[in-house]
PDB file of N, CA and C in Angstrom:
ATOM      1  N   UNK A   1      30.170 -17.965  63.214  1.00  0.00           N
ATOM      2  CA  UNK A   1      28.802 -18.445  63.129  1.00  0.00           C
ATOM      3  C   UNK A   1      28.059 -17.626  62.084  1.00  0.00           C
ATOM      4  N   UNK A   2      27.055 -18.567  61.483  1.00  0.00           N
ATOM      5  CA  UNK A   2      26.094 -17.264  59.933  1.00  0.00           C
ATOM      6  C   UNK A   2      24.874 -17.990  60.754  1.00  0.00           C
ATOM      7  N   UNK A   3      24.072 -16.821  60.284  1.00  0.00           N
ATOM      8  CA  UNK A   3      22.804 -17.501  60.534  1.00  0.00           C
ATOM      9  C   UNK A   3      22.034 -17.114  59.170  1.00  0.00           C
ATOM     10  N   UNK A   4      21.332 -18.356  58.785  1.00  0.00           N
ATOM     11  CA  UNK A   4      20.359 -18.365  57.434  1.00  0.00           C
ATOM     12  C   UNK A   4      19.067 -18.422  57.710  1.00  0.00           C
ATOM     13  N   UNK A   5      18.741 -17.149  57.164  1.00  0.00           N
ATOM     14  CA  UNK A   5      17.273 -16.992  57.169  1.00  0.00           C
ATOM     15  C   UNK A   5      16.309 -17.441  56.036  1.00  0.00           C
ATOM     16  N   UNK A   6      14.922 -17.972  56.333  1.00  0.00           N
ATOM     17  CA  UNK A   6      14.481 -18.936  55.500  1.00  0.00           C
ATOM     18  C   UNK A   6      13.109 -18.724  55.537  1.00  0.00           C
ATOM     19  N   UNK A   7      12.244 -18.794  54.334  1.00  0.00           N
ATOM     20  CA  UNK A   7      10.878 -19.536  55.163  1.00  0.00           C
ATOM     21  C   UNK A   7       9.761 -17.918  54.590  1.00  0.00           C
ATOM     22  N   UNK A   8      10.740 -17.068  54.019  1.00  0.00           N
ATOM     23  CA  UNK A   8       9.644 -15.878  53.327  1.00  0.00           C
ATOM     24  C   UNK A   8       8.679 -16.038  52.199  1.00  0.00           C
ATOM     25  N   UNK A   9       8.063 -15.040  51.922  1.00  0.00           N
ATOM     26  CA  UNK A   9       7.156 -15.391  50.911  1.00  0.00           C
ATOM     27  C   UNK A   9       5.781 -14.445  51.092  1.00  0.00           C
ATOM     28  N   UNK A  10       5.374 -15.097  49.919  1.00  0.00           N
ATOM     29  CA  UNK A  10       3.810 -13.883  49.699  1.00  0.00           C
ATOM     30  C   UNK A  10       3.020 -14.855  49.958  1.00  0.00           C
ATOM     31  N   UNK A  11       1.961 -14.125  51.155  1.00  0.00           N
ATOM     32  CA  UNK A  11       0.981 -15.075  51.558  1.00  0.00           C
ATOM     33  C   UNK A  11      -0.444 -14.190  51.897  1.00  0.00           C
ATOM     34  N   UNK A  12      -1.821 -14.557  51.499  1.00  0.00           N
ATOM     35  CA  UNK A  12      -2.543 -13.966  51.900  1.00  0.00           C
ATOM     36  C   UNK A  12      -2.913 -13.279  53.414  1.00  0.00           C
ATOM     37  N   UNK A  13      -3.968 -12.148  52.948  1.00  0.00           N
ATOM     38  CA  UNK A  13      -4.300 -11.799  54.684  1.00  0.00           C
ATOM     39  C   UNK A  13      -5.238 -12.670  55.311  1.00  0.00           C
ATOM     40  N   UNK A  14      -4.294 -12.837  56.745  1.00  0.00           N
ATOM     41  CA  UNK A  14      -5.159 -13.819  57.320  1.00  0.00           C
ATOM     42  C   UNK A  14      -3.731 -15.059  57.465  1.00  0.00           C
ATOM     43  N   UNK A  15      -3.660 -15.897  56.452  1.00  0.00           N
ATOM     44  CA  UNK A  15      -2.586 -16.679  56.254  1.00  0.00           C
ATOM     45  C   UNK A  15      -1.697 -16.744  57.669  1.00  0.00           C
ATOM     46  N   UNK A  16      -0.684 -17.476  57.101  1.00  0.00           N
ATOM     47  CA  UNK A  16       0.495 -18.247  57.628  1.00  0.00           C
ATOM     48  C   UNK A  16       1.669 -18.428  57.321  1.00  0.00           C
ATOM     49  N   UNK A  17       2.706 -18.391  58.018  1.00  0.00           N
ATOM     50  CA  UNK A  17       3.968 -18.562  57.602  1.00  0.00           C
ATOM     51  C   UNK A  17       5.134 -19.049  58.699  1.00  0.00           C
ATOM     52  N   UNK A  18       6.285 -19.827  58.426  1.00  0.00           N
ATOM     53  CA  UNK A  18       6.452 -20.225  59.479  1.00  0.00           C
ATOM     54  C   UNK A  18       8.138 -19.535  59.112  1.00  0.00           C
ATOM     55  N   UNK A  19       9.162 -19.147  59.237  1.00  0.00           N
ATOM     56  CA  UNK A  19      10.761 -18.347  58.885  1.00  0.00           C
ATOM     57  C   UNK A  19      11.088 -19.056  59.859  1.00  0.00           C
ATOM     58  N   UNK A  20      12.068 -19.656  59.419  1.00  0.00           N
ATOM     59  CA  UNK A  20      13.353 -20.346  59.967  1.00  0.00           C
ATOM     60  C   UNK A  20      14.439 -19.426  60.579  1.00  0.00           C
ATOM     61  N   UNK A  21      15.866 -19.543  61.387  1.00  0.00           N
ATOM     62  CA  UNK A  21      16.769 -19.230  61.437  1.00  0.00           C
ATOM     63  C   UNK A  21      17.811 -20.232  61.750  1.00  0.00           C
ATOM     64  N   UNK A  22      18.877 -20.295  60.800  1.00  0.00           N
ATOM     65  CA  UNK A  22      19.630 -22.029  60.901  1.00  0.00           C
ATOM     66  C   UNK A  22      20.810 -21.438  61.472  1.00  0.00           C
ATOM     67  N   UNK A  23      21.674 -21.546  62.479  1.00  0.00           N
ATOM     68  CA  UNK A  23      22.540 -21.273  62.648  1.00  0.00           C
ATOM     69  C   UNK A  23      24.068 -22.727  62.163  1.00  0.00           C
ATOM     70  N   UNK A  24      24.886 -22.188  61.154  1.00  0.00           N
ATOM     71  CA  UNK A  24      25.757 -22.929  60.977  1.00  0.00           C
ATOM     72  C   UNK A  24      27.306 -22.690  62.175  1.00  0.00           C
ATOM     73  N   UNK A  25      27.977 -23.643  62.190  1.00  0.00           N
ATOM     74  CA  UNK A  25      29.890 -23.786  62.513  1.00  0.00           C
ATOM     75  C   UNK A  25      28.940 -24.237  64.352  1.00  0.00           C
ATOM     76  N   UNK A  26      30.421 -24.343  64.754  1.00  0.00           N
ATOM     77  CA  UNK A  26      30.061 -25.127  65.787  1.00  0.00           C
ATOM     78  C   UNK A  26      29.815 -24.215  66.918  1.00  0.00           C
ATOM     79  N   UNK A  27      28.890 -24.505  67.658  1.00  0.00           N
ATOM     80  CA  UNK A  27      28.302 -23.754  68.410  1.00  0.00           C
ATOM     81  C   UNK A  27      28.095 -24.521  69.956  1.00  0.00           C
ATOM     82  N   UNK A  28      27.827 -23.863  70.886  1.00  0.00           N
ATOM     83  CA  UNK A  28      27.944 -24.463  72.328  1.00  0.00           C
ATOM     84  C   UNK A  28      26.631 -24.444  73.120  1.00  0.00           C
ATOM     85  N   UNK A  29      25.929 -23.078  72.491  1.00  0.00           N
ATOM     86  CA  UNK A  29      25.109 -22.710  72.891  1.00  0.00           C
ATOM     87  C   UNK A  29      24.403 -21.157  72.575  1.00  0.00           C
ATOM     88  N   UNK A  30      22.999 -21.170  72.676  1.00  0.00           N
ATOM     89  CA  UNK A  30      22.401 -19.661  71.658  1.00  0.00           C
ATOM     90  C   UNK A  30      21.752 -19.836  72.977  1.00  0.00           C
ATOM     91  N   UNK A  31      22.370 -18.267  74.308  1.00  0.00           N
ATOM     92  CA  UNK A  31      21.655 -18.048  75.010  1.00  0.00           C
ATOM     93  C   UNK A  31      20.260 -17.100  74.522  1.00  0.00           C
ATOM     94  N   UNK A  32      20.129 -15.992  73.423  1.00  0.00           N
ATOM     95  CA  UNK A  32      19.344 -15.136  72.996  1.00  0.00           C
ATOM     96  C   UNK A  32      19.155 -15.400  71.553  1.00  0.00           C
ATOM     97  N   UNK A  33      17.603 -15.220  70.934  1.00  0.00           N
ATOM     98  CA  UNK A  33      17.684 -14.741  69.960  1.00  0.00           C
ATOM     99  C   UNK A  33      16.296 -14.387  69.505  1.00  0.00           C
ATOM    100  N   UNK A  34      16.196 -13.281  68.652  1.00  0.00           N
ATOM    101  CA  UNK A  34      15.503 -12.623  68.329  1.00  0.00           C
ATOM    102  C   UNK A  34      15.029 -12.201  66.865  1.00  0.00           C
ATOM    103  N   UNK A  35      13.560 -11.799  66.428  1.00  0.00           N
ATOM    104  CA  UNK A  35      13.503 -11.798  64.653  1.00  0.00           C
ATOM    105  C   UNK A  35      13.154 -10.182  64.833  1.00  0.00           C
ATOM    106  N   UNK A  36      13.853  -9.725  63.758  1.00  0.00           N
ATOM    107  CA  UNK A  36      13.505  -8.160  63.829  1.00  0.00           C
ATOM    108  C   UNK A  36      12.730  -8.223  62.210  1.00  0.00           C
ATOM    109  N   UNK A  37      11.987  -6.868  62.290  1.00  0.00           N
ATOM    110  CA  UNK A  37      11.983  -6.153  60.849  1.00  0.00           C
ATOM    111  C   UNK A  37      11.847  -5.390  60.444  1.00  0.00           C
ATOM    112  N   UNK A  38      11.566  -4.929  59.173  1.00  0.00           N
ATOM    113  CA  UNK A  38      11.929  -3.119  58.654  1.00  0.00           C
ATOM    114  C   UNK A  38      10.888  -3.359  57.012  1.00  0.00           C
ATOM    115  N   UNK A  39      10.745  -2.107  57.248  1.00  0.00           N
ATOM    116  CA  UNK A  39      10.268  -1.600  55.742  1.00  0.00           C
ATOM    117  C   UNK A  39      11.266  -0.492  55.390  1.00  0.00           C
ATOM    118  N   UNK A  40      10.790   0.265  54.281  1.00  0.00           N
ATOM    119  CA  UNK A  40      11.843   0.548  54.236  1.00  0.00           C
ATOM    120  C   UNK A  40      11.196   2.329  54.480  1.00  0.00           C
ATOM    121  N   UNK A  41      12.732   2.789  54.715  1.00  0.00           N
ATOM    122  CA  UNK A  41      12.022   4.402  55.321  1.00  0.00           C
ATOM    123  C   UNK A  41      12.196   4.151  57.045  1.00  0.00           C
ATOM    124  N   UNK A  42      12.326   3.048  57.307  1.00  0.00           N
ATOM    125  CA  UNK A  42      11.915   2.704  58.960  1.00  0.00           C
ATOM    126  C   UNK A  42      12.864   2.008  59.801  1.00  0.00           C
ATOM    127  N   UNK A  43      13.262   2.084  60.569  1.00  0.00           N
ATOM    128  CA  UNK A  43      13.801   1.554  61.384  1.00  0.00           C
ATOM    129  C   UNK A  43      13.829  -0.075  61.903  1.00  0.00           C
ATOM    130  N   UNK A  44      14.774  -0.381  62.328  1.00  0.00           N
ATOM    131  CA  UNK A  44      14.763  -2.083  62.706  1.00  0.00           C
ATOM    132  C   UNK A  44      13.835  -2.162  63.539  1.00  0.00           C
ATOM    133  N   UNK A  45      12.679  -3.215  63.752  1.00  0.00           N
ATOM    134  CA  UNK A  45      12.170  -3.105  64.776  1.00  0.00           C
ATOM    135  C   UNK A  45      11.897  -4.208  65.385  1.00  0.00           C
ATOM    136  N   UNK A  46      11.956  -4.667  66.941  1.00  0.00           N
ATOM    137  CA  UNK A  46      12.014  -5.922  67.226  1.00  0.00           C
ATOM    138  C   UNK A  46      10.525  -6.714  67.131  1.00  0.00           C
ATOM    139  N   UNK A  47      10.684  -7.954  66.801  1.00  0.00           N
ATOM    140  CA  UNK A  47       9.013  -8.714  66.958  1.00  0.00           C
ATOM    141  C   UNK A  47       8.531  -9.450  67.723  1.00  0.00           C
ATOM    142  N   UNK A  48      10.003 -10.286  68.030  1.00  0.00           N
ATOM    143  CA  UNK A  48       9.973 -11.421  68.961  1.00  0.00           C
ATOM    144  C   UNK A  48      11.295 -11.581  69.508  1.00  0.00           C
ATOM    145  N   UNK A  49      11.649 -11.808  71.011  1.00  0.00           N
ATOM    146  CA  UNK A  49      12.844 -12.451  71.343  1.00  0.00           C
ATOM    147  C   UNK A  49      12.556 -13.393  72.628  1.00  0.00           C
ATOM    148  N   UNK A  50      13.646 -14.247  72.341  1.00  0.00           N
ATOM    149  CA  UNK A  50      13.725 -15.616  73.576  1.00  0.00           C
ATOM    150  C   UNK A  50      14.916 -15.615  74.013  1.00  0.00           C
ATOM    151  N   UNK A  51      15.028 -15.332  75.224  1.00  0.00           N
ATOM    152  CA  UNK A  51      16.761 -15.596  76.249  1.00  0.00           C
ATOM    153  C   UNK A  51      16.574 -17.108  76.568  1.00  0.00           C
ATOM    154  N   UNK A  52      15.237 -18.293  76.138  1.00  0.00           N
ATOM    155  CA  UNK A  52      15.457 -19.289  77.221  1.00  0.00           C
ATOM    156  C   UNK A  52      14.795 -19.582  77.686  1.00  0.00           C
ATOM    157  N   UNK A  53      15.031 -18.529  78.347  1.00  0.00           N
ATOM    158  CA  UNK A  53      13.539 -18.691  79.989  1.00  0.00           C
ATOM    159  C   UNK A  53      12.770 -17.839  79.473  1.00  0.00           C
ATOM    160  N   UNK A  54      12.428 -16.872  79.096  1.00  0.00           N
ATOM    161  CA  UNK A  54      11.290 -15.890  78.440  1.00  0.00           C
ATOM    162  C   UNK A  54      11.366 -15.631  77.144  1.00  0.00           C
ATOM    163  N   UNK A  55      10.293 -15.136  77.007  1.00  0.00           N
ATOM    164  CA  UNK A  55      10.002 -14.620  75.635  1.00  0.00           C
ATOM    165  C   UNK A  55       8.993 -13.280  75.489  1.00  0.00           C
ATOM    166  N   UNK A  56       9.553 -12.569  74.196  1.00  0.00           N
ATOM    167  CA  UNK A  56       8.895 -11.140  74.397  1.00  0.00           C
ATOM    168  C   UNK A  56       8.501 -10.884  72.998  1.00  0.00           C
ATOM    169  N   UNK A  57       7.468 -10.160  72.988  1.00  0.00           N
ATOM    170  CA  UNK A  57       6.051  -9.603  71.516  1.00  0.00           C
ATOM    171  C   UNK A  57       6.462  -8.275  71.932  1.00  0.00           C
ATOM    172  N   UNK A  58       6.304  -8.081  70.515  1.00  0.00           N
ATOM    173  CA  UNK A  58       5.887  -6.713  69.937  1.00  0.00           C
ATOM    174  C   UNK A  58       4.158  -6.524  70.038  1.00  0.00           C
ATOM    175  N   UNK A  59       4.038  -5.670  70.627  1.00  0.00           N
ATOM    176  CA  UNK A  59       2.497  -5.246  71.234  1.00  0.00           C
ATOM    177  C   UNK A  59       1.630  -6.062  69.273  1.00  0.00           C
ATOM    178  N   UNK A  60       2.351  -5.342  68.358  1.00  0.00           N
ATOM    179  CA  UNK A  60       1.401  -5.358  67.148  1.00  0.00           C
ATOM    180  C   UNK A  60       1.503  -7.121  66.788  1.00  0.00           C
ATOM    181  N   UNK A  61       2.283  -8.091  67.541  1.00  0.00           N
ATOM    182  CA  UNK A  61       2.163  -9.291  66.760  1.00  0.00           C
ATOM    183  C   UNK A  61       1.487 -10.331  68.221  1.00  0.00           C
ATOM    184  N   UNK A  62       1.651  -9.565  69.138  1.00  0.00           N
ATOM    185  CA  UNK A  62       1.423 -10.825  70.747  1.00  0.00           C
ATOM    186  C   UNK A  62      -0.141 -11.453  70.642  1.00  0.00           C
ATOM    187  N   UNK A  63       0.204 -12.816  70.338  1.00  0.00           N
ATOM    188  CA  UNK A  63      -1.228 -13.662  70.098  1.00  0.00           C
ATOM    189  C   UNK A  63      -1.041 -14.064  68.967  1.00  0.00           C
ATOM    190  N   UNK A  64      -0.192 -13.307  67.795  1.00  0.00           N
ATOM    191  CA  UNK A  64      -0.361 -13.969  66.663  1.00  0.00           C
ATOM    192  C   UNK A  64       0.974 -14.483  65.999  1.00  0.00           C
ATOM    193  N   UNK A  65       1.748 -14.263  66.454  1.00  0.00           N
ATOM    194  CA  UNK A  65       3.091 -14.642  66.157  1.00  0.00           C
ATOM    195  C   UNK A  65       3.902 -15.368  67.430  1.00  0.00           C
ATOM    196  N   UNK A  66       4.592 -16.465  67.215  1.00  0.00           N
ATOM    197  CA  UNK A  66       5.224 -17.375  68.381  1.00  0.00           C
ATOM    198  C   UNK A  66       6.465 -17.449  67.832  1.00  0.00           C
ATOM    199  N   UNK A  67       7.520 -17.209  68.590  1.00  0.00           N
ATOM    200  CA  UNK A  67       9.219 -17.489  69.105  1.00  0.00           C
ATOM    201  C   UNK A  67       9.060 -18.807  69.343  1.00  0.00           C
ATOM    202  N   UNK A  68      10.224 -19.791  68.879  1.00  0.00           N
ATOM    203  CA  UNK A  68      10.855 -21.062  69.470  1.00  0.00           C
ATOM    204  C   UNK A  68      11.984 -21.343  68.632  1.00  0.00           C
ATOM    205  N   UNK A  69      12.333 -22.567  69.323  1.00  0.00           N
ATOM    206  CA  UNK A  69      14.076 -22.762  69.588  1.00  0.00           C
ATOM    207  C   UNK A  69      14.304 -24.440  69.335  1.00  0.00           C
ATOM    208  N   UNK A  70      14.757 -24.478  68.311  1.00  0.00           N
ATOM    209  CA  UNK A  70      15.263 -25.755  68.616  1.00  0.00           C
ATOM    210  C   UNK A  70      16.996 -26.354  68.938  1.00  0.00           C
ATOM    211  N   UNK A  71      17.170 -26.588  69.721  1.00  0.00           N
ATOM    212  CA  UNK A  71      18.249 -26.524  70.296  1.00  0.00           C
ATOM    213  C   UNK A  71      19.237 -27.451  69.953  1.00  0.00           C
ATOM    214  N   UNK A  72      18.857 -28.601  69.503  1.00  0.00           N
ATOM    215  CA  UNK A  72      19.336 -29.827  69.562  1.00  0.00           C
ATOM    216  C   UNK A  72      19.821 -29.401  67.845  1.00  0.00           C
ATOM    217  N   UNK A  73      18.976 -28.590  66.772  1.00  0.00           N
ATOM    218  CA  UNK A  73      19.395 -28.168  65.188  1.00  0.00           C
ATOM    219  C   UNK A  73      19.728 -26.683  65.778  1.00  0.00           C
ATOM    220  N   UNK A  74      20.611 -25.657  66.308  1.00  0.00           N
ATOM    221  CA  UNK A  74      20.691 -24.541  66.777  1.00  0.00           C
ATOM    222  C   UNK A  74      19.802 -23.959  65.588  1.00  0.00           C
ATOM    223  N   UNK A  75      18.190 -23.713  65.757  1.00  0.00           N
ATOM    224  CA  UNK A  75      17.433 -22.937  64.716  1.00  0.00           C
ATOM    225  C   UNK A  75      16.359 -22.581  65.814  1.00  0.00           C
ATOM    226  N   UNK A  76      16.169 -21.301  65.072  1.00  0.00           N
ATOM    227  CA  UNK A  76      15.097 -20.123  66.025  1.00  0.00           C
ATOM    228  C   UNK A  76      13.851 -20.292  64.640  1.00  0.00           C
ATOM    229  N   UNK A  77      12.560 -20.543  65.103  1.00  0.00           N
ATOM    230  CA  UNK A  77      11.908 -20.225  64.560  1.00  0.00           C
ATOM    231  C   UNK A  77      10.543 -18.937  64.565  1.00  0.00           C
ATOM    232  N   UNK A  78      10.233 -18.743  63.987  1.00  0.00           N
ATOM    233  CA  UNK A  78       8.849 -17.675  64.326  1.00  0.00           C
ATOM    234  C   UNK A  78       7.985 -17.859  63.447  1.00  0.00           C
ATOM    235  N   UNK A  79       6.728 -18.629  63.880  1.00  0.00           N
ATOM    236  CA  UNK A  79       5.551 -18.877  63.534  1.00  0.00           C
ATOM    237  C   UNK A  79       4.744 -17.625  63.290  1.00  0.00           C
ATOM    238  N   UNK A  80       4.070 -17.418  61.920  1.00  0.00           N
ATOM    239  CA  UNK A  80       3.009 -16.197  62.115  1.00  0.00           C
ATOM    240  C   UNK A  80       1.902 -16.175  61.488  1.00  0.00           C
ATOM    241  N   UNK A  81       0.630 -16.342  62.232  1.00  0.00           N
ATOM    242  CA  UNK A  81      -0.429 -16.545  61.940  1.00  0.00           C
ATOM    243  C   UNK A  81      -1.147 -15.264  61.726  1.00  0.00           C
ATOM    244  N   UNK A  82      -2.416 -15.181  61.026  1.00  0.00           N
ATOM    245  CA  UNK A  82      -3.037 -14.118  61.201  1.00  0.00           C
ATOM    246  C   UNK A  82      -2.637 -13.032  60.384  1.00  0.00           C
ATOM    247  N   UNK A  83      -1.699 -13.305  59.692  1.00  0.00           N
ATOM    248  CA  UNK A  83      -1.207 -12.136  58.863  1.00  0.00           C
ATOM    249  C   UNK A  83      -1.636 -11.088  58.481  1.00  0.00           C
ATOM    250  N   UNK A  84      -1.309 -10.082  58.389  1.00  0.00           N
ATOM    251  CA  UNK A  84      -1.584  -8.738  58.120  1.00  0.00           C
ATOM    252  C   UNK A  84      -0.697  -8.179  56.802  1.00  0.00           C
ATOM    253  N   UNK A  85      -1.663  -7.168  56.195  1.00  0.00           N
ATOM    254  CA  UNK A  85      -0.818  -6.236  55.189  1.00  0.00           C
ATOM    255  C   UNK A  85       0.375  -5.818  55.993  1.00  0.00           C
ATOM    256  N   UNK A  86       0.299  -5.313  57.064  1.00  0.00           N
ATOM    257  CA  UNK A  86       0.657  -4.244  58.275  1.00  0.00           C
ATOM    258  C   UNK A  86       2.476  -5.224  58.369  1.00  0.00           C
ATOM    259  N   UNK A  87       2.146  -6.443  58.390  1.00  0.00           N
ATOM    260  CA  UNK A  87       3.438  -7.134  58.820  1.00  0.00           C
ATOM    261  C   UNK A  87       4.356  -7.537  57.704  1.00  0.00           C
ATOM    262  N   UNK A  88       3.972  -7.060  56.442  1.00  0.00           N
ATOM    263  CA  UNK A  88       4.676  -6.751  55.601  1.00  0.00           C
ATOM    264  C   UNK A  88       5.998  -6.377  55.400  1.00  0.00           C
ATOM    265  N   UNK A  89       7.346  -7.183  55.434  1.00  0.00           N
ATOM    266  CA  UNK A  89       8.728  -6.387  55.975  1.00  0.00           C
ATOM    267  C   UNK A  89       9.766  -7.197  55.561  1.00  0.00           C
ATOM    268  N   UNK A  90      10.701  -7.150  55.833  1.00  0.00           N
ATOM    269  CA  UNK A  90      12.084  -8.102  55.426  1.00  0.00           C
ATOM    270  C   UNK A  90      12.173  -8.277  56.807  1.00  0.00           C
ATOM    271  N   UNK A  91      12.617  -9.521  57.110  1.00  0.00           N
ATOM    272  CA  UNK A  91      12.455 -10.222  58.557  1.00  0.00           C
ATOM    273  C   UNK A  91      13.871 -11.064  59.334  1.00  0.00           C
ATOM    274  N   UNK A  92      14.341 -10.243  59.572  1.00  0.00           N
ATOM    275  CA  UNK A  92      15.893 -10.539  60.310  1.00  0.00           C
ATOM    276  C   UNK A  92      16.030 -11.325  61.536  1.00  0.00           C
ATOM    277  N   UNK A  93      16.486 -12.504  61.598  1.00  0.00           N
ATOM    278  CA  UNK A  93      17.168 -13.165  62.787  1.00  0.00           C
ATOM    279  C   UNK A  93      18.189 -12.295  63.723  1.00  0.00           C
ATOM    280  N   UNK A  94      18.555 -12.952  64.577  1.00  0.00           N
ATOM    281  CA  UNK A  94      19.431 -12.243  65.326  1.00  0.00           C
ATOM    282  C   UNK A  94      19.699 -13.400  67.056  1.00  0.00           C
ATOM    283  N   UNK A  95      20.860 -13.548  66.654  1.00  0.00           N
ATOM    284  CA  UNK A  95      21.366 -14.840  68.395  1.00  0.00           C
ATOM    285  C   UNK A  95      22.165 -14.015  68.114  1.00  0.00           C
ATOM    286  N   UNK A  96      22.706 -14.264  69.864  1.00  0.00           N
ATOM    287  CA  UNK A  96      24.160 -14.676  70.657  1.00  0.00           C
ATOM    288  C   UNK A  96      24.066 -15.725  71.597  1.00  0.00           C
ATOM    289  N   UNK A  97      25.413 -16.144  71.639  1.00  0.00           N
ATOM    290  CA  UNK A  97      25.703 -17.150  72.548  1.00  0.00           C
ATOM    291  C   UNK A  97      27.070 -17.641  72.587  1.00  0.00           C
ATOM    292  N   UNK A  98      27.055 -18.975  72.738  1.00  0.00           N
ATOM    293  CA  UNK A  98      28.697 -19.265  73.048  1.00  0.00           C
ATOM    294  C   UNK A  98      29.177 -20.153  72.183  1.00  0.00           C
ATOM    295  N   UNK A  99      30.554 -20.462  71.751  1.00  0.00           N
ATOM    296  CA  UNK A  99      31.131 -21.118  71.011  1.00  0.00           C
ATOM    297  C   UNK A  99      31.723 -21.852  71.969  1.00  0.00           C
ATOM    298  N   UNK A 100      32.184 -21.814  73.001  1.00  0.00           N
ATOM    299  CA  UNK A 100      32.380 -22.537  74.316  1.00  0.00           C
ATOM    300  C   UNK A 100      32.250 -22.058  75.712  1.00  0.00           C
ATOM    301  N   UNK A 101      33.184 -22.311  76.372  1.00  0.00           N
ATOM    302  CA  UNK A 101      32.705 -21.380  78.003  1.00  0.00           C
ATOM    303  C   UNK A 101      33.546 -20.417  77.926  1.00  0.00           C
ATOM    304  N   UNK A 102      34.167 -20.120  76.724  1.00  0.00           N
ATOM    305  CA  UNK A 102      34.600 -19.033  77.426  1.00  0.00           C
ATOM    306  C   UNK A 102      34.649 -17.698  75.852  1.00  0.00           C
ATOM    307  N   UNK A 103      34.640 -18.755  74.696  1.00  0.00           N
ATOM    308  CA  UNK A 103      33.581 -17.456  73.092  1.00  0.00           C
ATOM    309  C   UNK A 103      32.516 -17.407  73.467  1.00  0.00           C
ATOM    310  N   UNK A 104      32.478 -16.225  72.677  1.00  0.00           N
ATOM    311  CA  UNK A 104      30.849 -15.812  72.093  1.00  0.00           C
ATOM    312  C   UNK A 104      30.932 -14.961  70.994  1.00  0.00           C
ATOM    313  N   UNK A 105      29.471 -15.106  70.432  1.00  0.00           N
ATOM    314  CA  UNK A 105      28.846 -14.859  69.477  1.00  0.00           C
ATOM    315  C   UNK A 105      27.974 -14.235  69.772  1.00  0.00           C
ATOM    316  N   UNK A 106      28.250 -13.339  68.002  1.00  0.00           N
ATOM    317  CA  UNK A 106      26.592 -12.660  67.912  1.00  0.00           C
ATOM    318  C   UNK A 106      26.430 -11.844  66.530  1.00  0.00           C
ATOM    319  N   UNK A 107      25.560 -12.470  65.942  1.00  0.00           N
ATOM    320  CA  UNK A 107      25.197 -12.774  64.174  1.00  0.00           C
ATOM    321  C   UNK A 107      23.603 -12.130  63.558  1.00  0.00           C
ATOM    322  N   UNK A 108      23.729 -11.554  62.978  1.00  0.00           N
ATOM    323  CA  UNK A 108      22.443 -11.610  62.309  1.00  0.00           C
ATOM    324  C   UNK A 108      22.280 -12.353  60.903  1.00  0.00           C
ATOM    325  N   UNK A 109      20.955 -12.759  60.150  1.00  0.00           N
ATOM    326  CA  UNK A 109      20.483 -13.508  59.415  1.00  0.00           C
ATOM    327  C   UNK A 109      20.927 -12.265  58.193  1.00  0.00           C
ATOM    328  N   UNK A 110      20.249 -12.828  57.187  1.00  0.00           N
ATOM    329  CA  UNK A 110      20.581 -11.997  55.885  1.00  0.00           C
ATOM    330  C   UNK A 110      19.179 -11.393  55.443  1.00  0.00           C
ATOM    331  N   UNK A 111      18.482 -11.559  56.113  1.00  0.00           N
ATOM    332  CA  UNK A 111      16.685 -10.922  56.055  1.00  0.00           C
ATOM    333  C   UNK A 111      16.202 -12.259  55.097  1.00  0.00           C
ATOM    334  N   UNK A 112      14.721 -12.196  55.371  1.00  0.00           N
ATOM    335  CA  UNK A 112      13.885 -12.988  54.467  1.00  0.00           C
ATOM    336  C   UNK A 112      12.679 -12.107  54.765  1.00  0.00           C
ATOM    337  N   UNK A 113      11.943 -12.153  53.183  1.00  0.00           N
ATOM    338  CA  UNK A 113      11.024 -10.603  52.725  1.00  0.00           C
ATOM    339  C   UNK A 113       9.802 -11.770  52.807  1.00  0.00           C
ATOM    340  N   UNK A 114       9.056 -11.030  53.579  1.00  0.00           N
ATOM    341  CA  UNK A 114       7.166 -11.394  53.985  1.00  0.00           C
ATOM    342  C   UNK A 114       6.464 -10.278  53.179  1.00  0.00           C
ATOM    343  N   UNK A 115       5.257 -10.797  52.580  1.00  0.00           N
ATOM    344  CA  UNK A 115       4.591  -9.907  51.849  1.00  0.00           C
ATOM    345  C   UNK A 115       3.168 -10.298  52.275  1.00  0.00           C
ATOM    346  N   UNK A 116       2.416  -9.408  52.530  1.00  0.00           N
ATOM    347  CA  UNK A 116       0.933 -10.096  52.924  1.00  0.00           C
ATOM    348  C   UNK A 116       0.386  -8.991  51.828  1.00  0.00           C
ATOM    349  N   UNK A 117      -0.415  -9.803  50.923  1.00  0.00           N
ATOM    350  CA  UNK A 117      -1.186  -9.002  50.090  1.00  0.00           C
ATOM    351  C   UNK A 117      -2.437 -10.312  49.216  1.00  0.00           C
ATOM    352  N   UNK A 118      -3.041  -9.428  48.897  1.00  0.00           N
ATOM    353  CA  UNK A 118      -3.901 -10.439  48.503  1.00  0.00           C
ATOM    354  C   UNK A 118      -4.263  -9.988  46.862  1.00  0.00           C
TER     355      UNK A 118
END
């Protein structure tokens, strides 16, 4: 399984942006997945993840950034409104799940770079 990350770009503060994650090969099912990111000097850090049934924020994005899933195209998306200089980062996907009942998987994206500047 690859997963392609999509959907970066330079956008004002304040702005919008919506990053894709496409997962290609055949797949059964993406119980988890999650968008991380980093500057550089810094560590991975998580922003958003969905098992499914829940979903979890990073204190600095909750309210302004949304996790979802489309299941039926195996693609994770993350909506982000409100943009900040602050969220400025290269922005990594990240599933696991199953290739049937009895593989699994677990992939990260190739980053896609967010720039909030004006």
């Amino acid at each position: 399984v690859q997963l392609q990350a999509s959907g970066g770009g330079l956008v004002q503060p304040g702005g919008s942006l919506t990053l894709s994650c496409a997962a290609s090969g055949s797949i059964l099912s993406i119980n988890y997945a999650a968008w991380y990111r980093q500057t550089p000097g810094n560590q991975r850090e998580l922003v958003a993840a969905s098992s499914g049934v829940s979903t979890t924020y990073a204190d600095s994005v909750r309210g302004r950034f949304t996790i979802s899933r489309d299941n039926a195209k195996n693609t994770v998306y993350l909506q982000m409104n409100s943009l900040k200089p602050a969220d400025t980062a290269v922005y990594y996907c990240y599933a696991d799940g199953q290739y049937s009942s009895t593989d699994s998987f677990h992939a990260w994206g190739q980053g896609t770079l967010v720039t909030v500047s004006s």
